[in-house]
Protein backbone atom coordinates (compact mmCIF):
# COMPACT_ATOMS: atom_id res chain seq x y z
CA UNK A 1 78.87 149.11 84.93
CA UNK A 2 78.77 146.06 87.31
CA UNK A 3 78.35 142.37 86.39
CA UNK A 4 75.47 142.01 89.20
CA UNK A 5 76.59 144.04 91.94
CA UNK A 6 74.08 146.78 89.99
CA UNK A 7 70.95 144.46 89.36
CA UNK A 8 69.01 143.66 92.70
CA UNK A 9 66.22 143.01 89.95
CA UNK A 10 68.05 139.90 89.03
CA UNK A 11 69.25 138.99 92.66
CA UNK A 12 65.82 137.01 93.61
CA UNK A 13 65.62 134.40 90.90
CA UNK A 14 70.02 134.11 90.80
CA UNK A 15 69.82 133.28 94.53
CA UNK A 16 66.85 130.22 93.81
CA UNK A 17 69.36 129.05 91.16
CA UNK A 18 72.33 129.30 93.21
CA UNK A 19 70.39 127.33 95.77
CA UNK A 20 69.28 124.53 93.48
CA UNK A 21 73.06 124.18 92.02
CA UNK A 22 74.21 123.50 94.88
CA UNK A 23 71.82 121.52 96.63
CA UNK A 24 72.31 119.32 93.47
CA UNK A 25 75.73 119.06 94.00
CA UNK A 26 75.38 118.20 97.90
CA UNK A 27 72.62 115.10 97.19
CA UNK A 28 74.62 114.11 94.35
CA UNK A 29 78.29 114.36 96.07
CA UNK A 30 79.37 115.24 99.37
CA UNK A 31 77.74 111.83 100.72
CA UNK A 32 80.59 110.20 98.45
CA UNK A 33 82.72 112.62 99.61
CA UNK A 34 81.81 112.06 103.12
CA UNK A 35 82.35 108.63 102.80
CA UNK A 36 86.09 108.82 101.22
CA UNK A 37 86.96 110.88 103.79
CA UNK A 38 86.13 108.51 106.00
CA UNK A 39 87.33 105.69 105.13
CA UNK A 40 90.95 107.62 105.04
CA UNK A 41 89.87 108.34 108.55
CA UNK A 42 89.24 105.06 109.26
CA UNK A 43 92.94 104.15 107.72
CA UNK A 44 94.87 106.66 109.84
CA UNK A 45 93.25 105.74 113.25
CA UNK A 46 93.81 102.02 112.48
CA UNK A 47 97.94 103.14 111.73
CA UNK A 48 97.56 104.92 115.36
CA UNK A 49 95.82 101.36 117.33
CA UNK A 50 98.78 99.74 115.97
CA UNK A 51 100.94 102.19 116.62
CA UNK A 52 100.26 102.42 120.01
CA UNK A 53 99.32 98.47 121.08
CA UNK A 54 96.07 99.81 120.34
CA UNK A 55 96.02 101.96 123.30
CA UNK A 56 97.48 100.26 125.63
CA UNK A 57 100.86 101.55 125.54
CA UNK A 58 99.79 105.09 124.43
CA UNK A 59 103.18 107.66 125.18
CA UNK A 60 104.57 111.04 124.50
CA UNK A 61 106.53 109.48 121.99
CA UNK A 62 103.49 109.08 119.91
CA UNK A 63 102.23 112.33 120.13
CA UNK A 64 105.50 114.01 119.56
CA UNK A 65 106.29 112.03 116.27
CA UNK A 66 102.51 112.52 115.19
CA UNK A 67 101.12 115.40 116.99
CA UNK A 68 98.04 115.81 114.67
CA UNK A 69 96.73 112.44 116.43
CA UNK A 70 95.50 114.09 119.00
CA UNK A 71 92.49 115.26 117.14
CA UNK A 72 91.72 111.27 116.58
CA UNK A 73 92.83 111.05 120.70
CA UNK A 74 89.92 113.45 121.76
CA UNK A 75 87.28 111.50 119.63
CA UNK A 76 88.59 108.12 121.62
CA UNK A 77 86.87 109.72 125.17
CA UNK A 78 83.63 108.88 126.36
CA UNK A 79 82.73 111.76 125.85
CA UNK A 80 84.18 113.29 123.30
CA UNK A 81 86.19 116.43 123.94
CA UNK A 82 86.52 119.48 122.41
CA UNK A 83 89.78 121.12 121.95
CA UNK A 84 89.34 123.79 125.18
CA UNK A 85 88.11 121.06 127.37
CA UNK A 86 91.03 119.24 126.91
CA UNK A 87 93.48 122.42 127.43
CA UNK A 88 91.21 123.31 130.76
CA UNK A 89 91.45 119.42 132.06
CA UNK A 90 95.31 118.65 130.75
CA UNK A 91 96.01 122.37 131.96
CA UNK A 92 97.84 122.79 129.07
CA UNK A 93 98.76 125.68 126.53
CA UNK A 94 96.12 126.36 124.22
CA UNK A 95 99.04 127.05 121.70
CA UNK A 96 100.17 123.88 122.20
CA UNK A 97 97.55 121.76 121.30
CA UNK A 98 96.26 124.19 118.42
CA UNK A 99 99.71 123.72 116.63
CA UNK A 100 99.48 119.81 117.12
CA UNK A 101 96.30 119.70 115.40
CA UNK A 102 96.54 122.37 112.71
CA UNK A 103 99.90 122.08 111.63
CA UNK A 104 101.34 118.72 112.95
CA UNK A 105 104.22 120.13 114.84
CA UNK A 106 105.13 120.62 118.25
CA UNK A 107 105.73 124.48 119.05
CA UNK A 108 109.51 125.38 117.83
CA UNK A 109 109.51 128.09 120.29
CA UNK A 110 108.29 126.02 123.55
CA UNK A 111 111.00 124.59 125.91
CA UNK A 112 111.35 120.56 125.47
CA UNK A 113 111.41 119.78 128.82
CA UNK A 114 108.07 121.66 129.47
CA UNK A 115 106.58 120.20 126.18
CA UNK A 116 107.09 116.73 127.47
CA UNK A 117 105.37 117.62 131.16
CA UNK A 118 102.64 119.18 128.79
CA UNK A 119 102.10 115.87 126.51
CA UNK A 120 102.16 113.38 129.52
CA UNK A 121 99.22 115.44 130.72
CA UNK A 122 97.45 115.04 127.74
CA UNK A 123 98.28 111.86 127.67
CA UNK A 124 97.58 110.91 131.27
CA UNK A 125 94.02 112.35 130.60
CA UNK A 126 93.21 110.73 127.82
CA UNK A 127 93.53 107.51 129.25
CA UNK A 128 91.55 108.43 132.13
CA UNK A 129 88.76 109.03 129.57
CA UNK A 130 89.16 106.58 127.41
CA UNK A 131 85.85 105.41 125.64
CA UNK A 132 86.10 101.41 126.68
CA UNK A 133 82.81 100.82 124.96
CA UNK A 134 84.37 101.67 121.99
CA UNK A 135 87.57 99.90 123.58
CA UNK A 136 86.40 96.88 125.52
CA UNK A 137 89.93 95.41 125.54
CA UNK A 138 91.31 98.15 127.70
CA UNK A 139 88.58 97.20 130.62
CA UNK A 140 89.51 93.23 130.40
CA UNK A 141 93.40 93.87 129.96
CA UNK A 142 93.53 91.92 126.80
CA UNK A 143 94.50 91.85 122.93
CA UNK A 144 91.61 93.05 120.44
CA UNK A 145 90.31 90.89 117.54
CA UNK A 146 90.92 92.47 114.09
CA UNK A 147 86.79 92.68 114.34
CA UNK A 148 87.29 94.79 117.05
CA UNK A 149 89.95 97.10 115.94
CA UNK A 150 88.20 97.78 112.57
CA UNK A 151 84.82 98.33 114.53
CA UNK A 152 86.47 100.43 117.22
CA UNK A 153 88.35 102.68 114.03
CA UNK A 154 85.41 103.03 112.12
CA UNK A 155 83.45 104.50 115.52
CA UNK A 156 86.31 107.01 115.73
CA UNK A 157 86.57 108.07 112.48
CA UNK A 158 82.77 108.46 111.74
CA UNK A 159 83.17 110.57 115.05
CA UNK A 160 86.75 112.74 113.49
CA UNK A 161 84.73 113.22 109.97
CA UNK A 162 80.96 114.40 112.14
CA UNK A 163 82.99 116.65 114.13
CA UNK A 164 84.67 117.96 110.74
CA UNK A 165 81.87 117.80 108.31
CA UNK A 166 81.18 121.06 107.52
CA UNK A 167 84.63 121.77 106.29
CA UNK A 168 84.79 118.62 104.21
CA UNK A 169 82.16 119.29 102.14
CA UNK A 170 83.16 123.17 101.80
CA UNK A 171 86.50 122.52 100.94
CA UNK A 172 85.52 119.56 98.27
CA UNK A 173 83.02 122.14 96.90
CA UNK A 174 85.78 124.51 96.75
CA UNK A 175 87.74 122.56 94.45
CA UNK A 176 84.73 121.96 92.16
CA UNK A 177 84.71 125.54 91.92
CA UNK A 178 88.48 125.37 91.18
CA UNK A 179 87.99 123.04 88.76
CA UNK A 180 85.10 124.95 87.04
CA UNK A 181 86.82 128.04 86.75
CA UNK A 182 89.78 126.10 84.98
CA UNK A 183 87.64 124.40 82.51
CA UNK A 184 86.24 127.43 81.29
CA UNK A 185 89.32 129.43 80.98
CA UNK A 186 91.34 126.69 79.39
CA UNK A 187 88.55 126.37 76.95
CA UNK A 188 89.16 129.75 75.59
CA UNK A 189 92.74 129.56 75.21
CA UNK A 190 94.18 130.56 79.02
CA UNK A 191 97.09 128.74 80.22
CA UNK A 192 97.73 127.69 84.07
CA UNK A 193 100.78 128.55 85.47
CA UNK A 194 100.04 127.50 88.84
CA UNK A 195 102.37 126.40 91.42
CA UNK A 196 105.40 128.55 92.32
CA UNK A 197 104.50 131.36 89.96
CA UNK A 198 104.06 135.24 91.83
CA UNK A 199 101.06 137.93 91.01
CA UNK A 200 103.42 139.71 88.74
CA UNK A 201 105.26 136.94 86.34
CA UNK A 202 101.99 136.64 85.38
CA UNK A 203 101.71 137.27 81.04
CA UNK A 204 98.33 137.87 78.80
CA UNK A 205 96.38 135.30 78.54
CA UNK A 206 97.43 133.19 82.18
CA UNK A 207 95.91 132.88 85.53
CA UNK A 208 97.15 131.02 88.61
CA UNK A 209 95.53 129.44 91.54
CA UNK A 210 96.02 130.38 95.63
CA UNK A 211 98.33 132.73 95.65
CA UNK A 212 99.38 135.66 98.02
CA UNK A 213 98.56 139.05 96.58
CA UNK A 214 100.36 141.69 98.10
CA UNK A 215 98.32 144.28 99.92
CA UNK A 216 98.24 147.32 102.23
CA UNK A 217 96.70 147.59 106.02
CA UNK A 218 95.44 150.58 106.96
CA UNK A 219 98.75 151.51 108.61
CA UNK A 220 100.55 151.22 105.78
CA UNK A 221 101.89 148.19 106.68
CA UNK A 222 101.90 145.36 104.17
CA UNK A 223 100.23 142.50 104.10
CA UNK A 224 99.68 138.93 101.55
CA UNK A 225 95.96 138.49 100.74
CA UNK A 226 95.39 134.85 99.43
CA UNK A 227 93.62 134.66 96.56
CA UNK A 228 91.47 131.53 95.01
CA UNK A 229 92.25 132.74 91.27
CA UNK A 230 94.46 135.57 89.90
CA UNK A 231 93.71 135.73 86.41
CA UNK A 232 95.26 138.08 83.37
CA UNK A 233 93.15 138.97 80.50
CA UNK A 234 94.25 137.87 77.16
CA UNK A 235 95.16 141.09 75.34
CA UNK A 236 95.97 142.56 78.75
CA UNK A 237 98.53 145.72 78.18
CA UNK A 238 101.53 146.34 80.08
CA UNK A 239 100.98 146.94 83.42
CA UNK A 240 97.53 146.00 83.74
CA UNK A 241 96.34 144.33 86.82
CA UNK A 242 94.72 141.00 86.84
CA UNK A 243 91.37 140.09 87.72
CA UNK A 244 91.02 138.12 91.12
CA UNK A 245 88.64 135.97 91.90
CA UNK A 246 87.62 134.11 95.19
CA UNK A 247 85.29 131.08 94.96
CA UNK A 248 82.60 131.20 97.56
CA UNK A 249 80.25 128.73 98.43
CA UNK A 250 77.49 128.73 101.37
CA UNK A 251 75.53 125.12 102.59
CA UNK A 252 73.22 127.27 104.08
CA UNK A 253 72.06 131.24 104.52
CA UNK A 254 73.51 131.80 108.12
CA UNK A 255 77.33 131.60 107.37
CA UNK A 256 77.52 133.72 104.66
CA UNK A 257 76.51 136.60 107.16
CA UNK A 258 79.29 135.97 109.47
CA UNK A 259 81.80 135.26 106.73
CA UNK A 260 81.10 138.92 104.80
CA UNK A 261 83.07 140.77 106.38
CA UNK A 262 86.26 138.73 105.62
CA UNK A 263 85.87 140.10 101.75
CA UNK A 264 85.79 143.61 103.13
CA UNK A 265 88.97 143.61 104.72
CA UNK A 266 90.55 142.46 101.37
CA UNK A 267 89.22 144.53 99.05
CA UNK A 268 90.08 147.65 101.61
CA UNK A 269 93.58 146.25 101.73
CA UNK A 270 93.39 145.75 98.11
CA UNK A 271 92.75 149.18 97.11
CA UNK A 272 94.93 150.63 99.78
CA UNK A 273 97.47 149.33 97.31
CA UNK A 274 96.26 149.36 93.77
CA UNK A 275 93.34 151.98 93.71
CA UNK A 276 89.76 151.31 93.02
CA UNK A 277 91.84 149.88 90.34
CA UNK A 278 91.39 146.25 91.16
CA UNK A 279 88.95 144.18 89.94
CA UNK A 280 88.41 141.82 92.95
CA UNK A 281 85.04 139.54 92.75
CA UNK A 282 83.16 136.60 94.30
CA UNK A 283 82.47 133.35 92.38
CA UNK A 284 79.23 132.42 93.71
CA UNK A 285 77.37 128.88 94.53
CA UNK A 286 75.36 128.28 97.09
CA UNK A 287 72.89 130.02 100.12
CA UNK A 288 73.79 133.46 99.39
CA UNK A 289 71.07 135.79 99.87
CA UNK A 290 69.80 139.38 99.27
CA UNK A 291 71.79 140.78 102.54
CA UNK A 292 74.77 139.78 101.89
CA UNK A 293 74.32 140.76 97.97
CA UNK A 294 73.87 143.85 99.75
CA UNK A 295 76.58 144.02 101.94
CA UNK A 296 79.23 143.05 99.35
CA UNK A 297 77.46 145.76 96.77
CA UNK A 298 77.97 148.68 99.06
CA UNK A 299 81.01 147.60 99.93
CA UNK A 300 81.84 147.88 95.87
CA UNK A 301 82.37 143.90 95.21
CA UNK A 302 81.45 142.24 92.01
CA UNK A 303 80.01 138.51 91.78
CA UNK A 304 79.35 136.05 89.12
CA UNK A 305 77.44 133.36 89.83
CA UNK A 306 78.57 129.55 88.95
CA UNK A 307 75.21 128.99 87.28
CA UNK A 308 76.10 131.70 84.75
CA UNK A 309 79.24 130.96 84.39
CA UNK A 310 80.15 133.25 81.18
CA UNK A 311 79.00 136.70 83.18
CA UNK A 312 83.30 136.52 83.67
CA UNK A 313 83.60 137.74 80.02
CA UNK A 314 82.46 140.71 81.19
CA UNK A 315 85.43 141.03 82.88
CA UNK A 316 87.35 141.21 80.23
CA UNK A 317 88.25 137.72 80.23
């Protein structure tokens, strides 16, 4: 018997709840949230003004020894540009710019001498577009007052943190969720072994947070499935496969369609490797509504919702 995949009876009044948690959470929150985030924003394009002469004397050099800048660099334009404008205008690798601004690194397989051609294009267009409303200095060939600088950072950064709202507040409601799921398991006697610990060191009675589950494609081929939580029931016998759990939150109903699909694939993979087996459910908060109950029921994933909290003892745990 499901936990609520098998009750569409209870699926109208859990999705109004779900809706009013976290719509209590975002009023009561994420503007704080917002608001730390930027002012670390704020802190980080200050270190790049001074950095570069505050943009006077903006090089190569400062992109190669802080490539994820050029997110900040693209919010300094009048207007601002979006990542494939920039590639089209710099005529640049798309690759190149992607691994600047996701993982701070210049590509380890891209030839030097070409990298540098690439990042004096970038550079030589961002100049060109360089906001001076934002930077009047530039225009009258002069140094900035410290009013100035702080004003023209704060523009910037409330620009970095617009463009990047949505994933601040889902990934600070993620951690909530985190954080919820420890406090409840810790409460009744589970101990955390997160950080450096793999899917099958774990004992009775433990659970561990993001980590790689291994999996099978449909080619056989294998494959690591991150997982939010991997928890093992206390009393668990030898051999007995943990319960995973991926927290799942939704600001609104029209994501959670296009992000469905993404728990299909795993669970597929999942039992391509363990059998129907696995226990592999959602930890719900949030705009989730009766289609994509749907979708994930017929596709033979479990939920619990974060408003009822202690529907995981039915899990065993």
């Amino acid at each position: 018997m499901g936990v609520n995949c098998d009750k569409p009876q209870r699926w109208k009044r859990d999705i109004a709840l779900s809706v009013d948690l976290y719509n209590e959470w975002f009023l009561n929150f994420a503007p704080s949230t917002y608001r730390d985030e930027r002012g670390r924003a704020t802190d980080k394009v200050e270190a790049m003004l001074s950095r570069t002469a505050h943009l006077q004397k903006l090089t190569l050099r400062e992109l190669s020894e802080h490539p994820s800048i050029l997110f900040g660099l693209r919010m300094c334009t009048a207007p601002p540009i979006a990542r494939d404008r920039l590639v089209g205008l710099a005529r640049v690798p798309r690759a190149l710019v992607d691994k600047m601004e996701k993982d701070d690194c210049l590509p380890a397989q891209m030839d030097k001498a070409t990298v540098d051609k690439d990042l004096e294009r970038i550079v030589a267009m961002i100049r060109r577009l360089l906001d001076v409303d934002i930077f009047p200095w530039l225009a009258e060939n002069r140094e900035p007052t410290s009013q100035e600088t702080y004003r023209a950072a704060t523009v910037v950064a409330d620009r970095l943190c617009g463009a990047n709202a949505n994933p601040i507040i889902r990934n600070a409601q993620e951690q909530r969720q985190l954080r919820r799921i420890k406090e409840w398991l810790e409460a009744r006697g589970f101990t955390d072994l997160s950080g450096g610990v793999a899917m099958k060191d774990l004992q009775a009675g433990t659970f561990a947070f993001r980590l790689n589950v291994p999996g099978m494609k449909e080619d056989h081929k294998p494959v690591n499935i991150p997982v939010d939580a991997v928890v093992m029931p206390q009393g668990a016998k030898a051999n007995q496969l943990p319960v995973l759990i991926e927290a799942k939150s939704a600001g609104d109903f029209a994501n959670t369609n296009k992000r469905r699909k993404e728990e299909a694939t795993k669970i597929g993979q999942l039992r391509k490797m363990y059998t129907d087996a696995v226990q592999y459910v959602l930890f719900l908060c949030g705009y989730f509504d009766s289609g994509y109950l749907g979708y994930e029921a017929a596709e033979g994933i479990d939920w619990v919702w974060e408003h009822r909290m202690d529907d995981l003892k039915r899990l065993g745990l």
